[in-house]
PDB file of N, CA and C in Angstrom:
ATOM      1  N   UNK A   1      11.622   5.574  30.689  1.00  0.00           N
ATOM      2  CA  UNK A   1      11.306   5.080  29.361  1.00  0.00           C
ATOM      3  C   UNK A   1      11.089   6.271  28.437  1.00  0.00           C
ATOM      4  N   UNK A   2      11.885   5.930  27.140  1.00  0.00           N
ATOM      5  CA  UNK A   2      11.665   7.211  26.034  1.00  0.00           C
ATOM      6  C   UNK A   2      10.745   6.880  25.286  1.00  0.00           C
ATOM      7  N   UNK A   3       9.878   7.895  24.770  1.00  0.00           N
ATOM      8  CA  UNK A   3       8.979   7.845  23.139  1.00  0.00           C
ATOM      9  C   UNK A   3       9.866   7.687  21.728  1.00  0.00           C
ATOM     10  N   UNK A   4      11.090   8.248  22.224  1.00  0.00           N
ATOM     11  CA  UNK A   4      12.298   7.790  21.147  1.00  0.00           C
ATOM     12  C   UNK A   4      12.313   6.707  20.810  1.00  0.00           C
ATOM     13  N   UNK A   5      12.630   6.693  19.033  1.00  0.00           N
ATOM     14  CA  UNK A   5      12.844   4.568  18.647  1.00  0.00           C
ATOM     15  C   UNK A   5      14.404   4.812  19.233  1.00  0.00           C
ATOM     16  N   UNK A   6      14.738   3.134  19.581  1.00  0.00           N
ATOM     17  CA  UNK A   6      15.896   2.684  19.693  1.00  0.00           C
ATOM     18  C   UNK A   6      16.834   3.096  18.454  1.00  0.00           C
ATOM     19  N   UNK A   7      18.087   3.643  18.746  1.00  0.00           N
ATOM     20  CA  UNK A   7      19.055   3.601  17.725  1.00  0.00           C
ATOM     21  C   UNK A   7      19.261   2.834  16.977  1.00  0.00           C
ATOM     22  N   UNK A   8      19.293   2.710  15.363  1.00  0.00           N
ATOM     23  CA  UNK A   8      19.204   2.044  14.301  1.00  0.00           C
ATOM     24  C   UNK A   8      17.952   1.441  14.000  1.00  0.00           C
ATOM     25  N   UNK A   9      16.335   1.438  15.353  1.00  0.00           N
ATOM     26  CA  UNK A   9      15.590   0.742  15.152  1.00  0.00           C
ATOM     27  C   UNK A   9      14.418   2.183  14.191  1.00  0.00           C
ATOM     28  N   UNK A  10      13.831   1.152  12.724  1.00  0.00           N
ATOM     29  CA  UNK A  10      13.085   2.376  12.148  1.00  0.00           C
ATOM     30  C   UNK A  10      11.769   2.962  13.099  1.00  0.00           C
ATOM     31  N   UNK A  11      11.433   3.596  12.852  1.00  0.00           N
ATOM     32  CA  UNK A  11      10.196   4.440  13.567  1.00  0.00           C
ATOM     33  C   UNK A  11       9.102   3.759  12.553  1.00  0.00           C
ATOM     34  N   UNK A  12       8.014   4.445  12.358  1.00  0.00           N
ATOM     35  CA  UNK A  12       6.565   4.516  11.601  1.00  0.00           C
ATOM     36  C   UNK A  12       7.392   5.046   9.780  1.00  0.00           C
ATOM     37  N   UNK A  13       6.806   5.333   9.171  1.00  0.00           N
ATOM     38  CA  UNK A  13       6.979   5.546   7.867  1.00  0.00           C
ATOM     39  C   UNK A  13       6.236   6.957   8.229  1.00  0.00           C
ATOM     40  N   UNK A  14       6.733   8.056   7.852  1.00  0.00           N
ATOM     41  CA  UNK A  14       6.307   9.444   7.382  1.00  0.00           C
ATOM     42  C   UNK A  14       4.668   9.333   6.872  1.00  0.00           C
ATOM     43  N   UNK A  15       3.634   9.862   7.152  1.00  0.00           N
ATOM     44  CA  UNK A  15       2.434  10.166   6.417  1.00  0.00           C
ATOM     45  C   UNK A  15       3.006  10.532   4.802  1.00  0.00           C
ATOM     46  N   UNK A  16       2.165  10.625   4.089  1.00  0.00           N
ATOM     47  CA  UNK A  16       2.466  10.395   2.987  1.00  0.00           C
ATOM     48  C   UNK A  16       1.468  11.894   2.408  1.00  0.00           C
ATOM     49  N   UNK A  17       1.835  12.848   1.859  1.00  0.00           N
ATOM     50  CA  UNK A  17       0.780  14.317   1.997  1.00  0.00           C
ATOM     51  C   UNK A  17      -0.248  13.766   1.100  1.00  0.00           C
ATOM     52  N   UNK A  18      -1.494  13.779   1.436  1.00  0.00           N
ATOM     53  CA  UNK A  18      -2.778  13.341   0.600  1.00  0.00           C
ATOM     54  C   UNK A  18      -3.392  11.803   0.925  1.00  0.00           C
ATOM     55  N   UNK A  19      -2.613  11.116   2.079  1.00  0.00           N
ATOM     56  CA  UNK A  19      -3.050   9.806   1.881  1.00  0.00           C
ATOM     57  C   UNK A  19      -3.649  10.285   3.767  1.00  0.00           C
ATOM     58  N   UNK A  20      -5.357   8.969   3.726  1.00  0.00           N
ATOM     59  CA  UNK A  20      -5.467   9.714   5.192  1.00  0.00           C
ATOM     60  C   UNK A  20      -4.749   8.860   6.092  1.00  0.00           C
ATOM     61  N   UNK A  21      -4.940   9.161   7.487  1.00  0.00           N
ATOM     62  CA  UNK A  21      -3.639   8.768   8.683  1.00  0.00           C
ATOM     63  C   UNK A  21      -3.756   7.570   8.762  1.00  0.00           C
ATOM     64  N   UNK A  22      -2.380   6.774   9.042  1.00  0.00           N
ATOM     65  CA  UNK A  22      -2.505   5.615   9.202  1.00  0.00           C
ATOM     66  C   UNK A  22      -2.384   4.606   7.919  1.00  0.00           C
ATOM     67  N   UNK A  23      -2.607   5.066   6.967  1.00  0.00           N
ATOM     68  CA  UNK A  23      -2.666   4.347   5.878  1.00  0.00           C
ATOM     69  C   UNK A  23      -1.241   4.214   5.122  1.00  0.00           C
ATOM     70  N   UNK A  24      -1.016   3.397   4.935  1.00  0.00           N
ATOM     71  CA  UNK A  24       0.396   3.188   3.862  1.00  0.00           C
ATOM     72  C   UNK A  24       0.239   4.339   2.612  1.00  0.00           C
ATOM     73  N   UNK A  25       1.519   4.712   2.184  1.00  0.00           N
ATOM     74  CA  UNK A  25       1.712   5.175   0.662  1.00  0.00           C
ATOM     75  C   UNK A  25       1.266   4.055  -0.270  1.00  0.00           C
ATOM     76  N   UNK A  26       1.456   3.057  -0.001  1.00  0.00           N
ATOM     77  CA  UNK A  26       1.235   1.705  -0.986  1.00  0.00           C
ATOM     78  C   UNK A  26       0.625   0.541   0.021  1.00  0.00           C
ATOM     79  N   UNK A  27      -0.596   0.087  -0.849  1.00  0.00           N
ATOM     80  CA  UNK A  27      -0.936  -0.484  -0.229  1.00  0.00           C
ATOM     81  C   UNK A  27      -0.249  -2.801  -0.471  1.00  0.00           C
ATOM     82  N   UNK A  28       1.151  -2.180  -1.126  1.00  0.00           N
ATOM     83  CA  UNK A  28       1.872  -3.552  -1.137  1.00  0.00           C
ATOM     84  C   UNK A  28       2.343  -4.442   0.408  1.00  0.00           C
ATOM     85  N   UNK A  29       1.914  -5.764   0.236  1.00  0.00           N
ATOM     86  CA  UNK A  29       2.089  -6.127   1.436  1.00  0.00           C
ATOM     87  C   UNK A  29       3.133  -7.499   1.087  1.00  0.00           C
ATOM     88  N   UNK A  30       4.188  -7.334   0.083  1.00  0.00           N
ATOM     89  CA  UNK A  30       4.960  -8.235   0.123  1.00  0.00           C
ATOM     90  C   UNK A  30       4.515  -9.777  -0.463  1.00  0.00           C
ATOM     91  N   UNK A  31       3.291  -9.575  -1.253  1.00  0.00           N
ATOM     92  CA  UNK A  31       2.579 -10.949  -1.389  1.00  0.00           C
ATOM     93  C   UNK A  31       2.631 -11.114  -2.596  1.00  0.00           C
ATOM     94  N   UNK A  32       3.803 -10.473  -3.870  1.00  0.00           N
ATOM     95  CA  UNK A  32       3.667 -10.089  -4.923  1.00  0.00           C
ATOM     96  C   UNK A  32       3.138 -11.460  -5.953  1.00  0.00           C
ATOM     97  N   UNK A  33       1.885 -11.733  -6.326  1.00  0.00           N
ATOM     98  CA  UNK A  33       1.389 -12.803  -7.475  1.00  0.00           C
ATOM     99  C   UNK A  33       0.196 -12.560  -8.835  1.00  0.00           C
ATOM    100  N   UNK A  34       0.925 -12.136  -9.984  1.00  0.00           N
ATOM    101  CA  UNK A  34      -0.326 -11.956 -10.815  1.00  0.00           C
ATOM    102  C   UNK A  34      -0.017 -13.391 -11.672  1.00  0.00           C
ATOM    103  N   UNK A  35       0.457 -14.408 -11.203  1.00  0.00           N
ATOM    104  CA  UNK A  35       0.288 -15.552 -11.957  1.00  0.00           C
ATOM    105  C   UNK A  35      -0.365 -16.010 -12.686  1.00  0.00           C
ATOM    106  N   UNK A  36      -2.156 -16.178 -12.053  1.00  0.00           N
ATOM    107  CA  UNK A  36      -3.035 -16.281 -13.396  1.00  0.00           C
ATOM    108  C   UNK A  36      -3.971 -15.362 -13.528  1.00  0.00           C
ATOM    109  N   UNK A  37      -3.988 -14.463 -13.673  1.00  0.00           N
ATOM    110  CA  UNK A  37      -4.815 -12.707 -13.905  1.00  0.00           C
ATOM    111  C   UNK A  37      -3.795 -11.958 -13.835  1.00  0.00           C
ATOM    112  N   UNK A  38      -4.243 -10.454 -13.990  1.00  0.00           N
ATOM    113  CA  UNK A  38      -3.465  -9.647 -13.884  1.00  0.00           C
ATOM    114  C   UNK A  38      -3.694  -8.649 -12.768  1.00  0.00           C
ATOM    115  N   UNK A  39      -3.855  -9.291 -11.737  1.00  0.00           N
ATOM    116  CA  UNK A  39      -4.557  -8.495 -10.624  1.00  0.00           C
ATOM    117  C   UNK A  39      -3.595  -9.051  -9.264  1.00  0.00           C
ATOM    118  N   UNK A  40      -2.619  -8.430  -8.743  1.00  0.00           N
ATOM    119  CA  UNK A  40      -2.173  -8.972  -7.631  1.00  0.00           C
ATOM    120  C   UNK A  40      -2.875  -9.902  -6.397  1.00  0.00           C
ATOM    121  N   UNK A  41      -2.427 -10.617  -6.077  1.00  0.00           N
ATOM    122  CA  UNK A  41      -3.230 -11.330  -5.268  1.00  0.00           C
ATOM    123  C   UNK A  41      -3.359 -10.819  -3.890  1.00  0.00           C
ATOM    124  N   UNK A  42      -1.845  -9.904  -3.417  1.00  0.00           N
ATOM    125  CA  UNK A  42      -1.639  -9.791  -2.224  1.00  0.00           C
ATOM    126  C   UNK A  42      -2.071  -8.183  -1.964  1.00  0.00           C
ATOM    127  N   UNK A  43      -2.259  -7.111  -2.898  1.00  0.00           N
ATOM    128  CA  UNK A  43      -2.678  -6.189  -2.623  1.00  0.00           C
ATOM    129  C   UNK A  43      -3.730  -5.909  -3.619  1.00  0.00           C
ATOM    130  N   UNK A  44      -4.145  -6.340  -4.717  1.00  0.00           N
ATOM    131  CA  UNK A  44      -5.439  -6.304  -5.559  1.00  0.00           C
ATOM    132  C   UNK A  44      -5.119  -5.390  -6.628  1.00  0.00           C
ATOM    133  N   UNK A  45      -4.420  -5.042  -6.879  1.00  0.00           N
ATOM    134  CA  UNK A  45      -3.918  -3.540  -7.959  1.00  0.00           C
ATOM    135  C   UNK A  45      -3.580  -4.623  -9.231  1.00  0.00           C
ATOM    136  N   UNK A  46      -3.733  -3.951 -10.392  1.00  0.00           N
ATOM    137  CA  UNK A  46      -3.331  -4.538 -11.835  1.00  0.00           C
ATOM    138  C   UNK A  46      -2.230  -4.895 -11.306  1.00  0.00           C
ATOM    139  N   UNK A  47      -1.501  -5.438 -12.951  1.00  0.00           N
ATOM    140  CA  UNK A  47      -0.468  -4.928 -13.336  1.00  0.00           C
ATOM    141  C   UNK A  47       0.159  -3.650 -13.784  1.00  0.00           C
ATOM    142  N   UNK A  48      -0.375  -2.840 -14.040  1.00  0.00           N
ATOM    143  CA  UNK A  48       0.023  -1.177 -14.771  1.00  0.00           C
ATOM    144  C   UNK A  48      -0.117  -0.611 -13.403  1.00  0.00           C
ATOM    145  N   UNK A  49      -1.197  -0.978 -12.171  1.00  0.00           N
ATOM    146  CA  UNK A  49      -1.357  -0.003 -11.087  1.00  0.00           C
ATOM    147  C   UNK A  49       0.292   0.083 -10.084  1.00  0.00           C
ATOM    148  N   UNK A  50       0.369  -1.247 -10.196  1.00  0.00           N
ATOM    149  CA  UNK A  50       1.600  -1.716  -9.496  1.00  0.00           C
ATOM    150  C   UNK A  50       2.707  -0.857 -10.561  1.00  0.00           C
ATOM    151  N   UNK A  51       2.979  -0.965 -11.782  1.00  0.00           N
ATOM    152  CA  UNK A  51       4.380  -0.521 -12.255  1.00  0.00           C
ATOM    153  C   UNK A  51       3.950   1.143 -12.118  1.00  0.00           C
ATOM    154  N   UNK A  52       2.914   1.637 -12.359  1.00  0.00           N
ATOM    155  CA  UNK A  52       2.631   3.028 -12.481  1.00  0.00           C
ATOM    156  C   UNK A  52       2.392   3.924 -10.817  1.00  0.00           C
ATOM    157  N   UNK A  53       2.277   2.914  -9.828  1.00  0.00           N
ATOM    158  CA  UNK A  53       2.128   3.524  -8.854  1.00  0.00           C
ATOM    159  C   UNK A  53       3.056   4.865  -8.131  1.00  0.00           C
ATOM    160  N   UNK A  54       4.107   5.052  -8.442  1.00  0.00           N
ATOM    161  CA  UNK A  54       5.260   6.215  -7.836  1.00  0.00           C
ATOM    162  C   UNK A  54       4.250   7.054  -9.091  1.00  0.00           C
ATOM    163  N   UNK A  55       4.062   7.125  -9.799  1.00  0.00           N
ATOM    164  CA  UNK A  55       4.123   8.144 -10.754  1.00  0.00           C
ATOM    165  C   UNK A  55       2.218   8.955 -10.789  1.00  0.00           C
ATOM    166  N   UNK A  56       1.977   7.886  -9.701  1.00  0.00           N
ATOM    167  CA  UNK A  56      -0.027   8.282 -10.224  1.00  0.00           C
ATOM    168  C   UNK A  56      -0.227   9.278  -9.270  1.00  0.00           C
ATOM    169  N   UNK A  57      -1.127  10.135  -9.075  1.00  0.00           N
ATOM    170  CA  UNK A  57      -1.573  11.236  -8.738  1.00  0.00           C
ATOM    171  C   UNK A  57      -1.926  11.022  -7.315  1.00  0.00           C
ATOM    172  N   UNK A  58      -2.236  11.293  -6.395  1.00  0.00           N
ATOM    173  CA  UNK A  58      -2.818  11.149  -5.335  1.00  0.00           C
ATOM    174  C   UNK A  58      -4.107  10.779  -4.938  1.00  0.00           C
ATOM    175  N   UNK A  59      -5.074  11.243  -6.349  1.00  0.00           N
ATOM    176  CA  UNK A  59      -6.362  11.018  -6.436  1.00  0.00           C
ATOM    177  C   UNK A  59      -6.352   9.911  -6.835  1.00  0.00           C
ATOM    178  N   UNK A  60      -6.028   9.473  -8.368  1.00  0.00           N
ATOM    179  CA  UNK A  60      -6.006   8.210  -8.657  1.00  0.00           C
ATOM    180  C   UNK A  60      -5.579   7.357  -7.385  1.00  0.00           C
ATOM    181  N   UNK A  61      -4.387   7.303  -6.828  1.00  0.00           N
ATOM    182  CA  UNK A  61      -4.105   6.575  -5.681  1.00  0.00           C
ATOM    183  C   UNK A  61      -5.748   5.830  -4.825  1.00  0.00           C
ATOM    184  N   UNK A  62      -5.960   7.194  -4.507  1.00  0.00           N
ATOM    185  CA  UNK A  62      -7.286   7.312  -3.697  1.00  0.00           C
ATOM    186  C   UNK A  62      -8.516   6.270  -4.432  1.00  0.00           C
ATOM    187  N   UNK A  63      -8.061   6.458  -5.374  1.00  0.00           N
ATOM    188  CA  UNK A  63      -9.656   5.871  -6.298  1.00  0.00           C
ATOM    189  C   UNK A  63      -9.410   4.554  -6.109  1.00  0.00           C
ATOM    190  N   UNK A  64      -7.800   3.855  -6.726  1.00  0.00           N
ATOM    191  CA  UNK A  64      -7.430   2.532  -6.118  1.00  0.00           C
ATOM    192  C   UNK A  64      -7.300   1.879  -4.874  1.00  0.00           C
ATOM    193  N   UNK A  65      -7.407   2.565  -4.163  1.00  0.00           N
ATOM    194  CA  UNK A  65      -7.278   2.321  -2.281  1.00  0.00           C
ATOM    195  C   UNK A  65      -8.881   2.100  -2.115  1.00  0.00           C
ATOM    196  N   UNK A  66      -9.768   2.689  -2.832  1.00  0.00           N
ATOM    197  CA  UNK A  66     -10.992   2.149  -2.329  1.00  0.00           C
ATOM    198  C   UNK A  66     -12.005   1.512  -3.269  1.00  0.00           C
ATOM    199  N   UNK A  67     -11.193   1.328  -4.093  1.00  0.00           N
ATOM    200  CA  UNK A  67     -11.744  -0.237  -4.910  1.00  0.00           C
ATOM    201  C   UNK A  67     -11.171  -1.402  -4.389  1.00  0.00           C
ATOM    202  N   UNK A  68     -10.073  -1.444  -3.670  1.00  0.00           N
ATOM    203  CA  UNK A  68      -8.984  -2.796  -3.319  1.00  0.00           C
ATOM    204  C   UNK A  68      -9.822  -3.262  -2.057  1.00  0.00           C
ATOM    205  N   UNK A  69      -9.821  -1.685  -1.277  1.00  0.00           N
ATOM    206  CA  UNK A  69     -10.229  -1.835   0.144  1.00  0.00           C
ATOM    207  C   UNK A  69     -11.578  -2.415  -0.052  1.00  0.00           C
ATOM    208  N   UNK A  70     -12.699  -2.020  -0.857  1.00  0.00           N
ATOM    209  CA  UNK A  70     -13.684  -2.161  -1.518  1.00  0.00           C
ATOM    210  C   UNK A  70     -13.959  -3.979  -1.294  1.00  0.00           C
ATOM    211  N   UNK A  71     -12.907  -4.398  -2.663  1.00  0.00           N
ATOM    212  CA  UNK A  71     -12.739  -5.860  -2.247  1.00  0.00           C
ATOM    213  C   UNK A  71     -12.387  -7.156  -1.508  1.00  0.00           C
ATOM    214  N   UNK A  72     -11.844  -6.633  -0.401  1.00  0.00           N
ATOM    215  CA  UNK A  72     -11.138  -7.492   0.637  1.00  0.00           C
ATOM    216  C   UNK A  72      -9.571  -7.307   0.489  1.00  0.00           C
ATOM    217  N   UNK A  73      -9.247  -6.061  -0.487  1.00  0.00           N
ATOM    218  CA  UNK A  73      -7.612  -5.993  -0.572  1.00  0.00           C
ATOM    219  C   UNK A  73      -7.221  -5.007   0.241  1.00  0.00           C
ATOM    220  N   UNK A  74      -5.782  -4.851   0.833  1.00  0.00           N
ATOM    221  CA  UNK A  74      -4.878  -6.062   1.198  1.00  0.00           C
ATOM    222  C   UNK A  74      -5.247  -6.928   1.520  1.00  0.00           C
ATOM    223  N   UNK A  75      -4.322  -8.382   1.272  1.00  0.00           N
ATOM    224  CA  UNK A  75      -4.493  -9.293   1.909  1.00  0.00           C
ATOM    225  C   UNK A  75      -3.253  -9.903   2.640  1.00  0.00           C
ATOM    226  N   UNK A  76      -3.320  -9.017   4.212  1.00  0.00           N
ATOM    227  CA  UNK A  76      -2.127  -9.694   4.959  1.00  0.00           C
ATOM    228  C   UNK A  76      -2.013 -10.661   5.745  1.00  0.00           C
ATOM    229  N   UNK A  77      -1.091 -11.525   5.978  1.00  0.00           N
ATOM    230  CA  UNK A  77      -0.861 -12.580   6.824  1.00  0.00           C
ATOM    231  C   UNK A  77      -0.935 -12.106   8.207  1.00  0.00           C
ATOM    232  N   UNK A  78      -2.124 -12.602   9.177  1.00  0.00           N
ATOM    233  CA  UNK A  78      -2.485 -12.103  10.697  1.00  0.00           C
ATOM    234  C   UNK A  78      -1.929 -13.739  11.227  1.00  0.00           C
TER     235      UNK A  78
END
């Protein structure tokens, strides 16, 4: 048996430099709803956090990862 992924099968996602281990670059989990607020339902970020996210700093990142985490965000399907 190899530690190798299967051919064509993806591996883990790269660490992300500044985010700590284990943690996503984004904390989007596919649940995309700001229907009635402006606060995603499925990962807790605005609206501006979500369109501005590639572009925000690492810190900011940081500051939003533990206000979400803070609140019960993500919220993934177990």
């Amino acid at each position: 048996m190899s530690d190798q992924p299967e051919a064509g099968v993806a591996g883990p996602a790269p660490a992300t430099p500044g985010t700590p281990a284990g943690r996503p670059d984004t904390p989007c989990v596919a649940v995309c709803s700001t229907t009635f607020d402006e606060v995603c339902r499925g990962c807790g970020r605005t609206v501006a956090e979500v369109a501005h996210w590639v572009s925000m700093s690492a810190e900011a990142k940081e500051l939003v990862w533990q206000r979400i985490l803070a609140q019960g965000y993500p919220r993934r399907n177990k």
